[in-house]
C-alpha atoms as a PDB file:
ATOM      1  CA  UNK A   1       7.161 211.541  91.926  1.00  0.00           C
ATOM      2  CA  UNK A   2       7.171 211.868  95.753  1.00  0.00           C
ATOM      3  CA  UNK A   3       6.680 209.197  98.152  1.00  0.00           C
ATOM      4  CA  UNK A   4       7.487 206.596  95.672  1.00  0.00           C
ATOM      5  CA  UNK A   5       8.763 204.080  98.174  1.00  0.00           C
ATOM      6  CA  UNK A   6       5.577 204.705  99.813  1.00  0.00           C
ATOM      7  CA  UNK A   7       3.184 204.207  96.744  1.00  0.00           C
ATOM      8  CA  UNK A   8       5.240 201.121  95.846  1.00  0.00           C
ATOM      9  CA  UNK A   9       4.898 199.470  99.042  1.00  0.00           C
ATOM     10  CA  UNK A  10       1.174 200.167  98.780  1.00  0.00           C
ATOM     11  CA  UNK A  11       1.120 198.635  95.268  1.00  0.00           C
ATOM     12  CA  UNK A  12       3.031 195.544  96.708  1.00  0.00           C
ATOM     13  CA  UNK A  13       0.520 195.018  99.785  1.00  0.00           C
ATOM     14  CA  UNK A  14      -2.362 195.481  97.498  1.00  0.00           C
ATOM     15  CA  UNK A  15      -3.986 197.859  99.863  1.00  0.00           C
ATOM     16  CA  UNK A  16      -5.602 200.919  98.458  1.00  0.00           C
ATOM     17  CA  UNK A  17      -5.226 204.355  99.871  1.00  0.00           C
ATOM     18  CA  UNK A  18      -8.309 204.595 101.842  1.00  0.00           C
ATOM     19  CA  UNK A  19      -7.319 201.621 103.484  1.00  0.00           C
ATOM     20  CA  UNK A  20      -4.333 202.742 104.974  1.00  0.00           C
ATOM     21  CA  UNK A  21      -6.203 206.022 105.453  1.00  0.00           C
ATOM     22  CA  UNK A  22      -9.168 204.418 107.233  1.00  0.00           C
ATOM     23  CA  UNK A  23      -6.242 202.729 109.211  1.00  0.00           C
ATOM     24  CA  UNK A  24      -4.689 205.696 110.319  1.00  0.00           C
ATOM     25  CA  UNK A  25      -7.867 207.797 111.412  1.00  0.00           C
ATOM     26  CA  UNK A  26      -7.603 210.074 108.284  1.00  0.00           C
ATOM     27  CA  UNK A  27      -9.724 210.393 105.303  1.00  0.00           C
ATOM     28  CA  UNK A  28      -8.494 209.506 101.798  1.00  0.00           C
ATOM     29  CA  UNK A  29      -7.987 212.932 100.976  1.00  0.00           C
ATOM     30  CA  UNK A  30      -5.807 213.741 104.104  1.00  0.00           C
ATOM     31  CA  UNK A  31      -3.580 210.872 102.706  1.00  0.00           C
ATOM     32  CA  UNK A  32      -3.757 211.703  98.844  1.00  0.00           C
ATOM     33  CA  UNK A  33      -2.411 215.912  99.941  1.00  0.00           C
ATOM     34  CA  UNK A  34       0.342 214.458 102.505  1.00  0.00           C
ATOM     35  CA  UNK A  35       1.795 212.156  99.237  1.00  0.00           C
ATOM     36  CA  UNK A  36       1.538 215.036  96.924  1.00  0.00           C
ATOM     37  CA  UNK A  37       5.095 216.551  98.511  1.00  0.00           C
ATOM     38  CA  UNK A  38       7.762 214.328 100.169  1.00  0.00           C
ATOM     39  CA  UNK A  39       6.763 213.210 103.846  1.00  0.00           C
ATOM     40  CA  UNK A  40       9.811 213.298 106.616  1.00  0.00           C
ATOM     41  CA  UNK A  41      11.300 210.164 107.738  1.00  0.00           C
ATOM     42  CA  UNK A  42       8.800 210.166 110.986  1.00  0.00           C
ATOM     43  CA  UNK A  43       5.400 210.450 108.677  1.00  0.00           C
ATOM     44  CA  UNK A  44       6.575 207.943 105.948  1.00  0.00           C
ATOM     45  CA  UNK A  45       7.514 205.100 109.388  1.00  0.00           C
ATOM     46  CA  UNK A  46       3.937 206.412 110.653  1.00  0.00           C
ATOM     47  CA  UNK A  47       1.974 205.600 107.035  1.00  0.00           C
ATOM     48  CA  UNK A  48       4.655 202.271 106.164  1.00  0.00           C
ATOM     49  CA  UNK A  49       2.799 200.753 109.876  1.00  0.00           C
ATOM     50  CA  UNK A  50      -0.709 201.514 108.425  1.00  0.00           C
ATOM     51  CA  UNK A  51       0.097 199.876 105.319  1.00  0.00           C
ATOM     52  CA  UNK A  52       0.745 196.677 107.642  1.00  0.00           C
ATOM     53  CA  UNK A  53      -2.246 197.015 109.513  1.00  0.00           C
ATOM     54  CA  UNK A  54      -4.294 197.729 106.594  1.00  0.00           C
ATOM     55  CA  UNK A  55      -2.490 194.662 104.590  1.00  0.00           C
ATOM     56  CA  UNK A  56      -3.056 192.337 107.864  1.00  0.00           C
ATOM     57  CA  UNK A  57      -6.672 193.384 108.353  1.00  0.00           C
ATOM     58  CA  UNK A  58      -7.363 192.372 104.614  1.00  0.00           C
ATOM     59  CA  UNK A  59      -5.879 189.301 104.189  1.00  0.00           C
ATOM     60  CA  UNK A  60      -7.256 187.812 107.968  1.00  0.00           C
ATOM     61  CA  UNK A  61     -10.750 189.264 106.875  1.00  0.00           C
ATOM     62  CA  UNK A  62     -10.634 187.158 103.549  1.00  0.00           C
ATOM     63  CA  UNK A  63      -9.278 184.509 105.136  1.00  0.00           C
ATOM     64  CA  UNK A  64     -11.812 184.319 107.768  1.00  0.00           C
ATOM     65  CA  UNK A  65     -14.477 184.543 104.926  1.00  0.00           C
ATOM     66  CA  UNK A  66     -13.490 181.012 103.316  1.00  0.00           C
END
């Protein structure tokens, strides 16, 4: 499968993939093609930062909720 580190650390964060797509400017479907074949070393850093955002941004938002 390609992008697996990616798709792991996606499944660790618990962010989906329209959350790191919404994070990145790009629709969910942008993101889903890009996985399909491996990414080079510059897009995987690019998507590995939205997964931060999009991990930070969820956990502050239900955080601020309680």
């Amino acid at each position: 499968m390609a992008n697996l580190e990616i798709r792991t650390q996606m499944r660790k964060a618990d962010v989906r993939q329209w959350e790191v797509a919404d994070c990145m400017g790009i629709s969910e479907f942008t993101l889903t093609r890009w996985l399909r074949k491996e990414l080079s070393q510059e897009q995987k850093t690019a998507i590995s930062k939205a997964i931060q955002n999009a991990a930070n941004l969820k956990y502050s938002y239900s955080d601020y909720k309680r």
